[in-house]
N, C-alpha and C. Protein backbone atom coordinates (compact mmCIF):
# COMPACT_ATOMS: atom_id res chain seq x y z
N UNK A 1 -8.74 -6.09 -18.75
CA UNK A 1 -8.06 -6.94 -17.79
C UNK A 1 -8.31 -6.46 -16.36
N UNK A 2 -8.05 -4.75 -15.88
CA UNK A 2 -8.46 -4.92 -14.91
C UNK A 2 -9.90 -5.39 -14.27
N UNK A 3 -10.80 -4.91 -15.15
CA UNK A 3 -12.63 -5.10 -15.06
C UNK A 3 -11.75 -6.82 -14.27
N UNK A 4 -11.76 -7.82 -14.99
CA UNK A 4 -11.60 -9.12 -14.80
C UNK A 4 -10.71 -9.27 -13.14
N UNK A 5 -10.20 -8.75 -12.95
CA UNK A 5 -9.50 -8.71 -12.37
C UNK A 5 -10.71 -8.19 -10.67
N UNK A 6 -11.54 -7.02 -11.20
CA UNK A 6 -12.26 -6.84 -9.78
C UNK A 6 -13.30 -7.68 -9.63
N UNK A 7 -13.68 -8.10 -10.56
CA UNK A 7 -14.59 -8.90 -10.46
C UNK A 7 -14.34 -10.64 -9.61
N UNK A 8 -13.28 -10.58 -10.16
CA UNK A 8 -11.96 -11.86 -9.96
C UNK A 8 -12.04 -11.46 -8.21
N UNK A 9 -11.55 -10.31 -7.56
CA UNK A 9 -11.55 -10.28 -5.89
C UNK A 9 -12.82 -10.24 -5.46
N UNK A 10 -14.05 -9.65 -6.15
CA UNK A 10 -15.15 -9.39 -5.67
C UNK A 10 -15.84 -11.23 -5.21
N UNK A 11 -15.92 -11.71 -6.60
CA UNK A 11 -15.98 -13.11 -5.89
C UNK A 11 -15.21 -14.02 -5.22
N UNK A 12 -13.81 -13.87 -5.02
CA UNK A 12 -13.13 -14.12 -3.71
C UNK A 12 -13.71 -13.61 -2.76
N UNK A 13 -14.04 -12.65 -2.34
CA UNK A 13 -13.92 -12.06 -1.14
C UNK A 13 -15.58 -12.61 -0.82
N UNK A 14 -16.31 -12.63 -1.38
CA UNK A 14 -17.67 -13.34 -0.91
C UNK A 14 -17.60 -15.00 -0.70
N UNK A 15 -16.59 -15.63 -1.45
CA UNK A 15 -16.34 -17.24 -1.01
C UNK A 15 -15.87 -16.79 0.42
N UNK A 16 -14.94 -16.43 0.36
CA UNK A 16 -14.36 -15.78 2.10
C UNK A 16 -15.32 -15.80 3.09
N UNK A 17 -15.97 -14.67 2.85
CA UNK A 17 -17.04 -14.49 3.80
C UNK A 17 -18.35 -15.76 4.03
N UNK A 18 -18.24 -16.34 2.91
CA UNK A 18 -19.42 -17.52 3.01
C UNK A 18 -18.63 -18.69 3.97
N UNK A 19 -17.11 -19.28 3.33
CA UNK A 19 -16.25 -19.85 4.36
C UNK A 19 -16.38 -19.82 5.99
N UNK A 20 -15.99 -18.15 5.95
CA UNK A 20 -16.40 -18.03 7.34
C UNK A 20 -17.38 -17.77 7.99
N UNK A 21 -18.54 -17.79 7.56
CA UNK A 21 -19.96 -18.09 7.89
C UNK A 21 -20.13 -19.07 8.55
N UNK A 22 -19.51 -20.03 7.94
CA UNK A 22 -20.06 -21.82 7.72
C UNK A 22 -18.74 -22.30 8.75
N UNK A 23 -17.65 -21.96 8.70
CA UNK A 23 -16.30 -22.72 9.71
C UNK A 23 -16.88 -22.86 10.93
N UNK A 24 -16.12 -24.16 11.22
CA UNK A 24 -16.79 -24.25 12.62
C UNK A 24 -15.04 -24.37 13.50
N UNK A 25 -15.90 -23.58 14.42
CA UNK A 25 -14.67 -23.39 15.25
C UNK A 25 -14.53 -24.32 16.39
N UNK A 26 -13.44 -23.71 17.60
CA UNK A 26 -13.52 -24.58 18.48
C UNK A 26 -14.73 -24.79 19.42
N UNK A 27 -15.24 -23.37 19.70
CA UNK A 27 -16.47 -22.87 20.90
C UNK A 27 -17.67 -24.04 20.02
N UNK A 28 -17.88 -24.39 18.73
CA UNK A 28 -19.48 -24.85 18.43
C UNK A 28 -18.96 -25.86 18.12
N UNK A 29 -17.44 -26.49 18.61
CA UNK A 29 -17.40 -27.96 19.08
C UNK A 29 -17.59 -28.52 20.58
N UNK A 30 -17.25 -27.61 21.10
CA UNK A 30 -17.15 -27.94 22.98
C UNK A 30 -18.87 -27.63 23.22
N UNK A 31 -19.83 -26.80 22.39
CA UNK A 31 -20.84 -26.68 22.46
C UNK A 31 -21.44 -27.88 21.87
N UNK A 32 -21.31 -28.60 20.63
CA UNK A 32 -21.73 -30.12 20.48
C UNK A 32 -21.68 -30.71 21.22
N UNK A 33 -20.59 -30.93 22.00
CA UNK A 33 -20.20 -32.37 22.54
C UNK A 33 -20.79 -32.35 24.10
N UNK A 34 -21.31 -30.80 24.54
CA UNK A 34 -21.80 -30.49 25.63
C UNK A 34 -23.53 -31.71 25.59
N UNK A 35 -23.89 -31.02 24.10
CA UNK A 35 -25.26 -31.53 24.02
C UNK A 35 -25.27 -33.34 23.37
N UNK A 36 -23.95 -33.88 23.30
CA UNK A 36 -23.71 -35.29 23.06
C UNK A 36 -23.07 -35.54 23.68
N UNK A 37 -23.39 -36.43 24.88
CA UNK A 37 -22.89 -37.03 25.39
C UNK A 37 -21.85 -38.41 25.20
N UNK A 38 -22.53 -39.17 24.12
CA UNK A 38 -22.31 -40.49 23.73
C UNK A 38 -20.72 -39.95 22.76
N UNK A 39 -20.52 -38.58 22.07
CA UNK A 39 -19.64 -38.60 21.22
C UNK A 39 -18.85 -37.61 22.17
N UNK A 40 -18.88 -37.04 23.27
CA UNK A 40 -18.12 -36.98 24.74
C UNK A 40 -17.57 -37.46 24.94
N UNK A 41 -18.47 -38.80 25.76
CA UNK A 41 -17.51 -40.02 26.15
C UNK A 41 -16.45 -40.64 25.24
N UNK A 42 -16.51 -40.88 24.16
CA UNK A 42 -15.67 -41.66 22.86
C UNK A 42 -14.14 -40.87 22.96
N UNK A 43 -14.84 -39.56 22.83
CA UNK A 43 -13.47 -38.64 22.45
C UNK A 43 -13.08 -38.74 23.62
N UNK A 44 -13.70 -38.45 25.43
CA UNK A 44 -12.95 -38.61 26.45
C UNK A 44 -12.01 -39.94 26.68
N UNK A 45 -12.72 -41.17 25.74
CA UNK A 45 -11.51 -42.20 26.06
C UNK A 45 -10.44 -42.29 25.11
N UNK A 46 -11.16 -41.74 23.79
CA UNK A 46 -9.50 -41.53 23.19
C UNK A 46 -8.40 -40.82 23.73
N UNK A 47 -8.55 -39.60 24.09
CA UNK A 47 -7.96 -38.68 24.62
C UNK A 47 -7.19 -39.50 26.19
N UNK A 48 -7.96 -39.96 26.87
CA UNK A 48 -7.60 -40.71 27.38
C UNK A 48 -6.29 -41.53 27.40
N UNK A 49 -6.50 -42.76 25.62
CA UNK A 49 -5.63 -43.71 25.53
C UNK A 49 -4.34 -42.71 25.28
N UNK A 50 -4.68 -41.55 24.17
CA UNK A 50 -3.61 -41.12 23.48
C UNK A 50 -2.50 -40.52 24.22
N UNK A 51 -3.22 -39.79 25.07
CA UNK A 51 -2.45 -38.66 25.81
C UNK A 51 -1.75 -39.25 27.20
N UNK A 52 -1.93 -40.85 27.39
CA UNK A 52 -1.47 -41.31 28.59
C UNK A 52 0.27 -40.91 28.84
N UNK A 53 0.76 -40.81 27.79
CA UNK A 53 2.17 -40.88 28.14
C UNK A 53 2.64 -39.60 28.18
N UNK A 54 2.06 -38.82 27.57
CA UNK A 54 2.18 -37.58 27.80
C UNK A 54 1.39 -36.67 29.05
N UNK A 55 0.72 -36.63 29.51
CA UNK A 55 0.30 -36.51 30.92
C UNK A 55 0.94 -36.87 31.71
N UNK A 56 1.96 -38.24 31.87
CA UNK A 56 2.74 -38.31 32.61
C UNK A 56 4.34 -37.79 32.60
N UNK A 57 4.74 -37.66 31.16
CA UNK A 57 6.38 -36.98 31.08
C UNK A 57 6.43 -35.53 30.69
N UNK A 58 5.09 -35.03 30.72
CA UNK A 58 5.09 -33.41 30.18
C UNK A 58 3.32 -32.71 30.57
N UNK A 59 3.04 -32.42 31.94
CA UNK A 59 1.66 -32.37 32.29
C UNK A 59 1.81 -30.80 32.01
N UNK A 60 2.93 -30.28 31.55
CA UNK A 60 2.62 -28.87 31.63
C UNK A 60 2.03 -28.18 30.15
N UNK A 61 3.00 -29.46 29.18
CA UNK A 61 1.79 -29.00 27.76
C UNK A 61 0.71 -29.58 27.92
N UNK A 62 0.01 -30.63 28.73
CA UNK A 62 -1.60 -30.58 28.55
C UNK A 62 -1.98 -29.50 29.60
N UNK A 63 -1.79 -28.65 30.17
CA UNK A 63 -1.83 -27.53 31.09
C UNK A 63 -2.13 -26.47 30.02
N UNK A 64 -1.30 -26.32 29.08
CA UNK A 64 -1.44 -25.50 28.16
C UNK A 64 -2.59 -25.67 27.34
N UNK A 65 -3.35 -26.55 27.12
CA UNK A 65 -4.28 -26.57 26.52
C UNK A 65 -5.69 -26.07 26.60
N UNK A 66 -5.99 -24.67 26.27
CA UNK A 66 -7.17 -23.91 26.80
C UNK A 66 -8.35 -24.87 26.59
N UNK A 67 -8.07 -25.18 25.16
CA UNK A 67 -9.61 -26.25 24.64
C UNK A 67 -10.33 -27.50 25.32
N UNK A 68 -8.36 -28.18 25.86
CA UNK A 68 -8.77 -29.29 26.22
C UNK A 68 -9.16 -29.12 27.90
N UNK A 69 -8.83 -27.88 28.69
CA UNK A 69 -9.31 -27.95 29.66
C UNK A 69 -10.77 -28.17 29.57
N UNK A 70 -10.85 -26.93 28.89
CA UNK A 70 -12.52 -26.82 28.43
C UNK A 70 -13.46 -27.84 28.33
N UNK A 71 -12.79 -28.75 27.59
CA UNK A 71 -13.92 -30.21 27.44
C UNK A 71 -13.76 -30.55 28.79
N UNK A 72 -12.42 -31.07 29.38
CA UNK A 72 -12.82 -31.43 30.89
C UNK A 72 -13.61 -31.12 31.49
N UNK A 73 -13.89 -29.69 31.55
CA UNK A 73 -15.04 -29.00 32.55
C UNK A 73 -16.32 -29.75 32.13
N UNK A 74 -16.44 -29.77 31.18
CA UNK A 74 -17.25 -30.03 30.00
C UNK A 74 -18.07 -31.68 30.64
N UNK A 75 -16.59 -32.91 30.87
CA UNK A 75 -16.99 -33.82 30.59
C UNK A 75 -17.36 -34.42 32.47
N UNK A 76 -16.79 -33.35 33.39
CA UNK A 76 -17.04 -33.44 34.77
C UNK A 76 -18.32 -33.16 34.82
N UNK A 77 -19.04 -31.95 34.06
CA UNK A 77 -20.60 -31.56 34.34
C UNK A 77 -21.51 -32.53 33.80
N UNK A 78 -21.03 -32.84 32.39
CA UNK A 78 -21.73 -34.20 31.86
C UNK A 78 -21.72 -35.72 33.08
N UNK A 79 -20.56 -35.78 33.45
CA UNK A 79 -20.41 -36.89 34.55
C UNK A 79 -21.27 -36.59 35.72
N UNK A 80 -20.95 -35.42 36.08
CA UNK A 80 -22.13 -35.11 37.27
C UNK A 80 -23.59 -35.33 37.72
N UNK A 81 -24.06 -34.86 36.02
CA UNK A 81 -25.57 -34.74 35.56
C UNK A 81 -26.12 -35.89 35.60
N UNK A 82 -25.55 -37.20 35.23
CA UNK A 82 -25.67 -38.57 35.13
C UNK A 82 -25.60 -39.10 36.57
N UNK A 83 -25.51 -38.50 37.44
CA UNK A 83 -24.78 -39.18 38.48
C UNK A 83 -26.35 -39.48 39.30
């Protein structure tokens, strides 16, 4: 039982590590969307529709948002480049 048992974590612990091989995080999304523009823009107007009411009765939780600043920067340099 124990044999079964290490063998049992040994291949856990390599799904693990393959998992996190392969996860994609936030950085090699803001890095996509850097090099797509067209799926930029989409998400900039959702974000847009969604977040309208909240930008206006609570600007300090989208303040809080490290990621979503990030794309901003993101979607000003893309806007720029086009310009």
């Amino acid at each position: 039982m124990k044999n079964y048992f290490k063998q049992f974590v040994l291949i856990l612990e390599k799904k693990v590590q393959l998992r996190q091989k392969y996860a994609i995080n936030e950085e090699a999304i803001l890095s996509y969307l850097k090099e797509n523009h067209t799926t930029a823009k989409k998400l900039k107007d959702i974000l847009e529709l969604e977040l309208t009411h909240i930008k206006q009765v609570r600007p300090d939780i989208i303040a809080s948002w490290k990621y979503y600043a990030e794309f901003e920067k993101i979607w000003e340099k893309l806007e720029l480049s086009r310009s």
